[in-house]
Protein backbone atom coordinates (compact mmCIF):
# COMPACT_ATOMS: atom_id res chain seq x y z
CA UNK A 1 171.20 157.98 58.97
CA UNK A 2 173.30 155.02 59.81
CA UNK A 3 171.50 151.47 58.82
CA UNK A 4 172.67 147.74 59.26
CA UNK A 5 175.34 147.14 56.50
CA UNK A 6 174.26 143.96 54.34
CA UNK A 7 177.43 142.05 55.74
CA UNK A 8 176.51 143.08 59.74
CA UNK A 9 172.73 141.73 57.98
CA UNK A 10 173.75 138.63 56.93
CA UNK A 11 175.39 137.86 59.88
CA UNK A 12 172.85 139.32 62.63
CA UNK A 13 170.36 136.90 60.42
CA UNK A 14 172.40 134.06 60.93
CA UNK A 15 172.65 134.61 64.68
CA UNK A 16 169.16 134.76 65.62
CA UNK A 17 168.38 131.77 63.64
CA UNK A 18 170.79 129.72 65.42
CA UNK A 19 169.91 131.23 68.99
CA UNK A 20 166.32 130.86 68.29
CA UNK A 21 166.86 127.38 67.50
CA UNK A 22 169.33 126.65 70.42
CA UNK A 23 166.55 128.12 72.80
CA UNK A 24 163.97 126.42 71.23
CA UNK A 25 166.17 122.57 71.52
CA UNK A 26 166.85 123.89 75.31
CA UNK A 27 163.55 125.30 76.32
CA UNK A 28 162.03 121.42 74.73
CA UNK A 29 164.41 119.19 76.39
CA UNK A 30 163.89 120.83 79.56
CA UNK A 31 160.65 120.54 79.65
CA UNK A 32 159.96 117.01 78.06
CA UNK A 33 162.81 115.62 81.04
CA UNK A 34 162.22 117.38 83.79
CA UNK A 35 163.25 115.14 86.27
CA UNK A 36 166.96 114.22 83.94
CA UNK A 37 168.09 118.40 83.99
CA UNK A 38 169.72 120.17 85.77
CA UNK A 39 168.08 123.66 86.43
CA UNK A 40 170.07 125.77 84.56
CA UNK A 41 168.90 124.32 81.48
CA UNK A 42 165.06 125.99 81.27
CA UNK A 43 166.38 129.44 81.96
CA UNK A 44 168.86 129.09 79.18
CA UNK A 45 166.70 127.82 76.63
CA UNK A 46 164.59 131.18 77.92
CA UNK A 47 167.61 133.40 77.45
CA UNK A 48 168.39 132.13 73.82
CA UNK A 49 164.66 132.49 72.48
CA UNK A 50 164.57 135.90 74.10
CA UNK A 51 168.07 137.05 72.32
CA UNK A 52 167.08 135.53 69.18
CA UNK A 53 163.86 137.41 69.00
CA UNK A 54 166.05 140.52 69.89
CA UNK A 55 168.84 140.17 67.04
CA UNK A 56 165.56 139.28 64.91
CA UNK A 57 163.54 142.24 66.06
CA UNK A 58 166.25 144.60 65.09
CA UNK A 59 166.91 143.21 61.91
CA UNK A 60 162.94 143.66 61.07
CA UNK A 61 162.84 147.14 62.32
CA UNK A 62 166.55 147.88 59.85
CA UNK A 63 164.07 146.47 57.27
CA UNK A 64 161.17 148.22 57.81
CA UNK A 65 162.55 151.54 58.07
CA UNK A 66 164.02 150.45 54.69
CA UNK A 67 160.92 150.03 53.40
CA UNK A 68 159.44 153.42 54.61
CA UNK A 69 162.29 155.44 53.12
CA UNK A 70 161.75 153.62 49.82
CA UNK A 71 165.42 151.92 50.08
CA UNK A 72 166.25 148.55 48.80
CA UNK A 73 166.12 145.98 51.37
CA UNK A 74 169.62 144.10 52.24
CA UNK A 75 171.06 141.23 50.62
CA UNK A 76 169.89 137.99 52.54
CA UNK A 77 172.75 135.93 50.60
CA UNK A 78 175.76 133.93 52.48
CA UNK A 79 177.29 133.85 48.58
CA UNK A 80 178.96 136.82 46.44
CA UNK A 81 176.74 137.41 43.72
CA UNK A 82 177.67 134.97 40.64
CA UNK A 83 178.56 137.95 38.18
CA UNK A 84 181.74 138.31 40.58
CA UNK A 85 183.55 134.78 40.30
CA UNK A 86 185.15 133.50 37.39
CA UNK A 87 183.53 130.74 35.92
CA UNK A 88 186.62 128.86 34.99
CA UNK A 89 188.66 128.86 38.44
CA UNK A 90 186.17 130.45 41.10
CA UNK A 91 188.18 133.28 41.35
CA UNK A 92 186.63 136.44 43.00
CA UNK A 93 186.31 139.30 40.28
CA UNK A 94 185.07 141.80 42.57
CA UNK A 95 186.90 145.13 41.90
CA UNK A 96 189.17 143.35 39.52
CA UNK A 97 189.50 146.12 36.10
CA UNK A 98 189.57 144.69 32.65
CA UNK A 99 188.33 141.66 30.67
CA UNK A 100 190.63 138.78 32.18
CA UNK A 101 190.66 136.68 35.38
CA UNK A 102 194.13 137.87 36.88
CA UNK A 103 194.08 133.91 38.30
CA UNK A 104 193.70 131.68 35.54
CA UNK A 105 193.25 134.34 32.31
CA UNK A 106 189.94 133.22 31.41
CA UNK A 107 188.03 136.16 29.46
CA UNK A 108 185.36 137.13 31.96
CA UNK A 109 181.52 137.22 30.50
CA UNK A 110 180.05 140.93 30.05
CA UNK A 111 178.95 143.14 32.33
CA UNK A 112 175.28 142.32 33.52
CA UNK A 113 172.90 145.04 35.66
CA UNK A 114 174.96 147.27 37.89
CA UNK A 115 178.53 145.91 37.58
CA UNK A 116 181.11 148.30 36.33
CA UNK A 117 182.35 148.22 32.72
CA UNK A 118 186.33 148.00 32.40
């Protein structure tokens, strides 16, 4: 069974937030200066507060059938986990083998939770 991926997650989280709040600004202004926009501007701020309660409704549902399968739920983070940059120089360690950052040689901290041991 194919679910959201927790990049596609992050990203379809991101979306809906900013369409619900563009529809929201739109739907607002058009109604508190009605007589200042044009037309097009209430069905637009309509449109983006129905899409972003789509994206946002299918991100819930990828979550809840998470939950019912006993899964763990996506990451909500923007940021690579801080076990994967090198303290020193920033440098992503993700998939990087051994002890040393290949960018600045700084000795890398152990290996916490899940992360694979060189």
């Amino acid at each position: 069974m194919a679910f959201i991926s927790s990049q596609l997650f992050r990203r379809l989280m991101v979306t809906s937030m900013i369409l619900l709040c563009l529809g929201a600004v739109l739907f607002v202004a058009a109604l508190a200066m009605p007589n200042r926009t044009p037309a097009v501007v209430m069905p637009l701020g309509i449109m983006g507060l129905i899409a972003g309660l789509i994206v946002l409704a299918a991100v819930l549902v990828d979550r809840w059938i998470r939950f019912l399968l006993g899964l763990p739920r996506c990451s909500t983070s923007l940021l690579p986990p801080r076990k994967y940059t090198c303290p020193t120089c920033g440098y992503t360690l993700r998939g990087v083998r051994g002890i040393y950052c290949p960018e600045c040689g700084t000795v890398r901290p152990s290996p916490v939770d899940d992360e694979d041991d060189a």
